[in-house]
C-alpha atoms as a PDB file:
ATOM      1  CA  UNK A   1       9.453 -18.890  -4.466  1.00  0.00           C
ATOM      2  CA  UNK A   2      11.053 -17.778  -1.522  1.00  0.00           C
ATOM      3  CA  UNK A   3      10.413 -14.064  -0.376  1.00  0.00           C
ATOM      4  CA  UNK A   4      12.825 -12.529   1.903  1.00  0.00           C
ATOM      5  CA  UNK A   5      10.188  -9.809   4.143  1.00  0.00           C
ATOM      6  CA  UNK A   6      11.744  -7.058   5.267  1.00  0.00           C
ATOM      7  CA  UNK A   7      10.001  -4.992   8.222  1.00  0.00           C
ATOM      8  CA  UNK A   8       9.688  -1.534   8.390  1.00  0.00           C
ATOM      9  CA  UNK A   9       9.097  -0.401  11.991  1.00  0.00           C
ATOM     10  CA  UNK A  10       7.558   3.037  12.721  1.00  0.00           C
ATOM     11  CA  UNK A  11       7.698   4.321  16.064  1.00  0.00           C
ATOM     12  CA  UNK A  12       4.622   6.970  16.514  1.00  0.00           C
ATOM     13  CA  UNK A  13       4.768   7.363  20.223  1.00  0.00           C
ATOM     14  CA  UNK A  14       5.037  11.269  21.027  1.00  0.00           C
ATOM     15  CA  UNK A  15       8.742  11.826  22.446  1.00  0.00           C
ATOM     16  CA  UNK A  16       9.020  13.780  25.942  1.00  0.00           C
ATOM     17  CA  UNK A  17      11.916  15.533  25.455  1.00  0.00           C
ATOM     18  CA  UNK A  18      10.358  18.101  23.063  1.00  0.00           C
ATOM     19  CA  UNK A  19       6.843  18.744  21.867  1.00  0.00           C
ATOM     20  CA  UNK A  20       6.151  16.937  18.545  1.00  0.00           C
ATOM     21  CA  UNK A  21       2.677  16.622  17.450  1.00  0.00           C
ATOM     22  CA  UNK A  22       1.882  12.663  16.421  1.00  0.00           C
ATOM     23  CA  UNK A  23       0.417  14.108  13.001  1.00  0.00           C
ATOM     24  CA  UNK A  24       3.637  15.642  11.978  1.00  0.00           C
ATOM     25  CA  UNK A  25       5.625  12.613  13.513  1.00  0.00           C
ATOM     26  CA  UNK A  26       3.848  10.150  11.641  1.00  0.00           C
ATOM     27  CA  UNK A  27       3.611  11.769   8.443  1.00  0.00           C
ATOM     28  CA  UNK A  28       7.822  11.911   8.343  1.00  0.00           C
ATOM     29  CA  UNK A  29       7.670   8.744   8.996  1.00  0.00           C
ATOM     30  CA  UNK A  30       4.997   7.834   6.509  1.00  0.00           C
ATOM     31  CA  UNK A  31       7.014   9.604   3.466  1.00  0.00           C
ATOM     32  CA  UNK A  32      10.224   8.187   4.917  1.00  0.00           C
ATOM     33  CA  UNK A  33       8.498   4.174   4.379  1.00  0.00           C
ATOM     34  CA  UNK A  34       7.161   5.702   1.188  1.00  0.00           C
ATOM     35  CA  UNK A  35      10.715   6.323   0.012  1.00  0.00           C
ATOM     36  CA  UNK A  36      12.321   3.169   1.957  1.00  0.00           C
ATOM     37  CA  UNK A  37      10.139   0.719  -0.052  1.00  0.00           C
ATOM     38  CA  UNK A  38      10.880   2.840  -3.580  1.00  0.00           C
ATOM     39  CA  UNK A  39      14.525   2.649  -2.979  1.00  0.00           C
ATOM     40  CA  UNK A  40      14.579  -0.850  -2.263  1.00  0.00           C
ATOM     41  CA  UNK A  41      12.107  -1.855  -4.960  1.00  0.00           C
ATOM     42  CA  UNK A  42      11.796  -5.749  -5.920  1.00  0.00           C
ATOM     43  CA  UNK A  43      12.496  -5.906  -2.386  1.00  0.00           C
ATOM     44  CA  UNK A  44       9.566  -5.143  -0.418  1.00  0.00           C
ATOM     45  CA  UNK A  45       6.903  -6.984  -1.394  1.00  0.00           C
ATOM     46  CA  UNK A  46       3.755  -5.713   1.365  1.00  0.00           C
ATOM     47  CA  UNK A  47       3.123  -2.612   3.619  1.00  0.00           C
ATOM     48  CA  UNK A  48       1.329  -3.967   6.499  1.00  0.00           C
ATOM     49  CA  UNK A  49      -1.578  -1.550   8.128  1.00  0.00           C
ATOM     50  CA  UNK A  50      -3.744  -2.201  10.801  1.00  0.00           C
ATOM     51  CA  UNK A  51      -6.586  -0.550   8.468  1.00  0.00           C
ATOM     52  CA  UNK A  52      -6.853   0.941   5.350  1.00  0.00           C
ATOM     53  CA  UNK A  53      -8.633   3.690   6.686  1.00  0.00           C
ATOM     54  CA  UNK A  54      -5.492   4.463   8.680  1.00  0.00           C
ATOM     55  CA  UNK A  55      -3.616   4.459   5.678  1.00  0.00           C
ATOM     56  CA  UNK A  56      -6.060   6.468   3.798  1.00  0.00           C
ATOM     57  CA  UNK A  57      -6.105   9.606   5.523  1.00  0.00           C
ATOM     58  CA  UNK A  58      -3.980  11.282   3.134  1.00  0.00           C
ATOM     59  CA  UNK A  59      -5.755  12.728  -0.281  1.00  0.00           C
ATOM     60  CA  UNK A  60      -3.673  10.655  -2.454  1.00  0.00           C
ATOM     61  CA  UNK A  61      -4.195   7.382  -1.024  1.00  0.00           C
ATOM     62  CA  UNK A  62      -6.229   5.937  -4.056  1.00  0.00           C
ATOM     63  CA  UNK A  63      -3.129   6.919  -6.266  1.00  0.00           C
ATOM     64  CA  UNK A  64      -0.481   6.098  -4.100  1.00  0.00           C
ATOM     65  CA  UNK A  65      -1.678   2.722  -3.982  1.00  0.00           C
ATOM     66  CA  UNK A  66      -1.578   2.561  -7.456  1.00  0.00           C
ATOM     67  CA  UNK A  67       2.152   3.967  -7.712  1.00  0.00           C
ATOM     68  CA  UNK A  68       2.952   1.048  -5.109  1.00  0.00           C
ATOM     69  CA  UNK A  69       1.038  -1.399  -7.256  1.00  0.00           C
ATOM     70  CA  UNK A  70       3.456  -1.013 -10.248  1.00  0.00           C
ATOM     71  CA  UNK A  71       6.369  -1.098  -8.316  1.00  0.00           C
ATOM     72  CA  UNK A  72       4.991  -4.809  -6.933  1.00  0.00           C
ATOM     73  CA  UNK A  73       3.900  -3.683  -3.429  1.00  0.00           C
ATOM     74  CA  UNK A  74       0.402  -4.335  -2.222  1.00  0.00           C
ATOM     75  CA  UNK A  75      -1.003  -2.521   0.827  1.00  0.00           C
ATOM     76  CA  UNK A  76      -2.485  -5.663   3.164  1.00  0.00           C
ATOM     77  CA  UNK A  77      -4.641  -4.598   6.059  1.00  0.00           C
ATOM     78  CA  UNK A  78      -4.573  -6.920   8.931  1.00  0.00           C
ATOM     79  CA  UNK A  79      -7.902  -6.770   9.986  1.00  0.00           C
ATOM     80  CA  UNK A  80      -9.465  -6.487   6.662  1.00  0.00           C
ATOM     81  CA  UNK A  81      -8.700  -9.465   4.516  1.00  0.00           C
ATOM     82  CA  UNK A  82      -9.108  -7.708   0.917  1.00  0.00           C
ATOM     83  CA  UNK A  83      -7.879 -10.061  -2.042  1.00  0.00           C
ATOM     84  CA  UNK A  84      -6.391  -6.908  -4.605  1.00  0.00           C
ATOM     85  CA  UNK A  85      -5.693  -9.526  -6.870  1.00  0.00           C
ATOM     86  CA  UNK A  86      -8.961  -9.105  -8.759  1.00  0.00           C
ATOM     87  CA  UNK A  87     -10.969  -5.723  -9.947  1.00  0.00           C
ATOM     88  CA  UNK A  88     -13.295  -6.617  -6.846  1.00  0.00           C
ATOM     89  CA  UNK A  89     -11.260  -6.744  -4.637  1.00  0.00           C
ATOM     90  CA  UNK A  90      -9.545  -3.417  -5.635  1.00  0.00           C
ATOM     91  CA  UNK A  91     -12.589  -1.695  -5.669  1.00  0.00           C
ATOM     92  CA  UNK A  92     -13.231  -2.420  -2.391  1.00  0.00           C
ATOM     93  CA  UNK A  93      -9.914  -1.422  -1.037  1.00  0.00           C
ATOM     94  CA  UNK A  94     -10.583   1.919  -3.032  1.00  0.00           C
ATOM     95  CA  UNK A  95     -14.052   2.527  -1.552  1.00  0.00           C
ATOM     96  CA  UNK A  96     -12.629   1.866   2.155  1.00  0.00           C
ATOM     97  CA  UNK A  97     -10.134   4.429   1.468  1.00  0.00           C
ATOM     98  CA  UNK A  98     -12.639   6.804  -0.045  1.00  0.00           C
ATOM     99  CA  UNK A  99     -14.741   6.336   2.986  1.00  0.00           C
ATOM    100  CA  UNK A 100     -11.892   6.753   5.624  1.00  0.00           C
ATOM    101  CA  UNK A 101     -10.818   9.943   3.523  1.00  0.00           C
ATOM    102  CA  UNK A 102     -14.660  11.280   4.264  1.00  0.00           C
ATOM    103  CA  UNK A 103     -14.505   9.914   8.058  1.00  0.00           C
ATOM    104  CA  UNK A 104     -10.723  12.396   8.193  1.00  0.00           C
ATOM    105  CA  UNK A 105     -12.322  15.532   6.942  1.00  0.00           C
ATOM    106  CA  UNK A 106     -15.681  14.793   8.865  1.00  0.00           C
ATOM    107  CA  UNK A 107     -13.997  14.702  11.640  1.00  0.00           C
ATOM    108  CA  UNK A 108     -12.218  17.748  10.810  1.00  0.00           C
ATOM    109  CA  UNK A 109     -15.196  19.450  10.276  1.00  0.00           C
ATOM    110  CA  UNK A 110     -16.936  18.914  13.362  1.00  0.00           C
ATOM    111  CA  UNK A 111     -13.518  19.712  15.176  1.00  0.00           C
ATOM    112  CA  UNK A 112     -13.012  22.922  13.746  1.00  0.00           C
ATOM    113  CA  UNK A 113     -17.282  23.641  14.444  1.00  0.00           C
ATOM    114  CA  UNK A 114     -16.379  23.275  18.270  1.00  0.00           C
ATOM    115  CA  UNK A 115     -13.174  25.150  18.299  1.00  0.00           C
ATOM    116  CA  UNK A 116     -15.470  28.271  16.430  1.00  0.00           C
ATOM    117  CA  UNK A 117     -17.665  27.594  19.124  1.00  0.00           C
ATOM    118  CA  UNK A 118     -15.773  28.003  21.560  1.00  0.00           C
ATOM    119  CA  UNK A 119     -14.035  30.614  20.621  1.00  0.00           C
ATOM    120  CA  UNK A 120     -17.450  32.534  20.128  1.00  0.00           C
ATOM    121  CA  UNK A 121     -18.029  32.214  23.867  1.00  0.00           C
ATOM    122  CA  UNK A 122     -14.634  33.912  24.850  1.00  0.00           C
ATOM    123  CA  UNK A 123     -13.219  30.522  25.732  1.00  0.00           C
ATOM    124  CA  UNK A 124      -9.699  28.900  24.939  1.00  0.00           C
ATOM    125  CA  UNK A 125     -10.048  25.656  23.132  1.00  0.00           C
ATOM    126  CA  UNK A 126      -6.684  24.850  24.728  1.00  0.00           C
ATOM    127  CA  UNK A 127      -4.483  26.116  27.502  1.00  0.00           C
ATOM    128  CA  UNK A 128      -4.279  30.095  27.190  1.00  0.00           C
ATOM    129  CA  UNK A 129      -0.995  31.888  26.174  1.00  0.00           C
ATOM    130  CA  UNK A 130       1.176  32.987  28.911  1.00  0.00           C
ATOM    131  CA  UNK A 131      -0.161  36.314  30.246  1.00  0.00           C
ATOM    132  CA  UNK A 132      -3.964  35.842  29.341  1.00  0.00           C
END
């Protein structure tokens, strides 16, 4: 059977013109893919990722997956050949997104530890406000 693949192409490069942060960039264009491949269902097949831990940042990744499932799209990581055909091979999809999930919020953590910091010792963890 012959599979037409349609690409969907998300640009995550921070614009110049005006100050978007990445984070709030990609995740409009994360829940505008999510509804692209819902609308056209039957006809996307795959959501490419680099890595599932990329794609598993979000809380609801374990779930999501599953909503895609039933719809007849698999999430395929390009640099970690995972057959999801099989139980096994779902599990360990589901584990790498559990551990990039606790990889996000330890990073967040430790972020949010030096910011504290920082702020303790009367410093600015970024560029002061005008007139400081």
């Amino acid at each position: 059977m012959n599979r037409k693949i349609t690409t969907y192409i998300v640009n995550l490069e921070k614009r110049q013109d005006r100050r978007v942060f990445i984070e709030e960039e990609f995740r409009k264009q994360f829940t505008s893919m999510i509804s692209f491949v819902k609308k056209y269902k039957g006809k996307v097949s795959y959501i490419l990722v680099y890595s599932l831990e990329r794609f598993s940042r979000n809380d609801n990744s374990i779930w999501l997956t599953n909503e895609l499932r039933k719809l007849g799209i698999e999430i395929v990581s390009v640099t970690q050949p995972i057959d999801t055909s099989n139980a096994s091979g779902q599990m360990q999809q589901k584990m790498l997104f559990l551990f990039g999930e606790f990889d996000n919020q330890l990073r967040r953590q430790k972020c949010m530890a030096g910011i504290k910091e920082m702020l303790l010792k009367g410093d600015w963890p970024t560029n002061p406000p005008i007139g400081y």
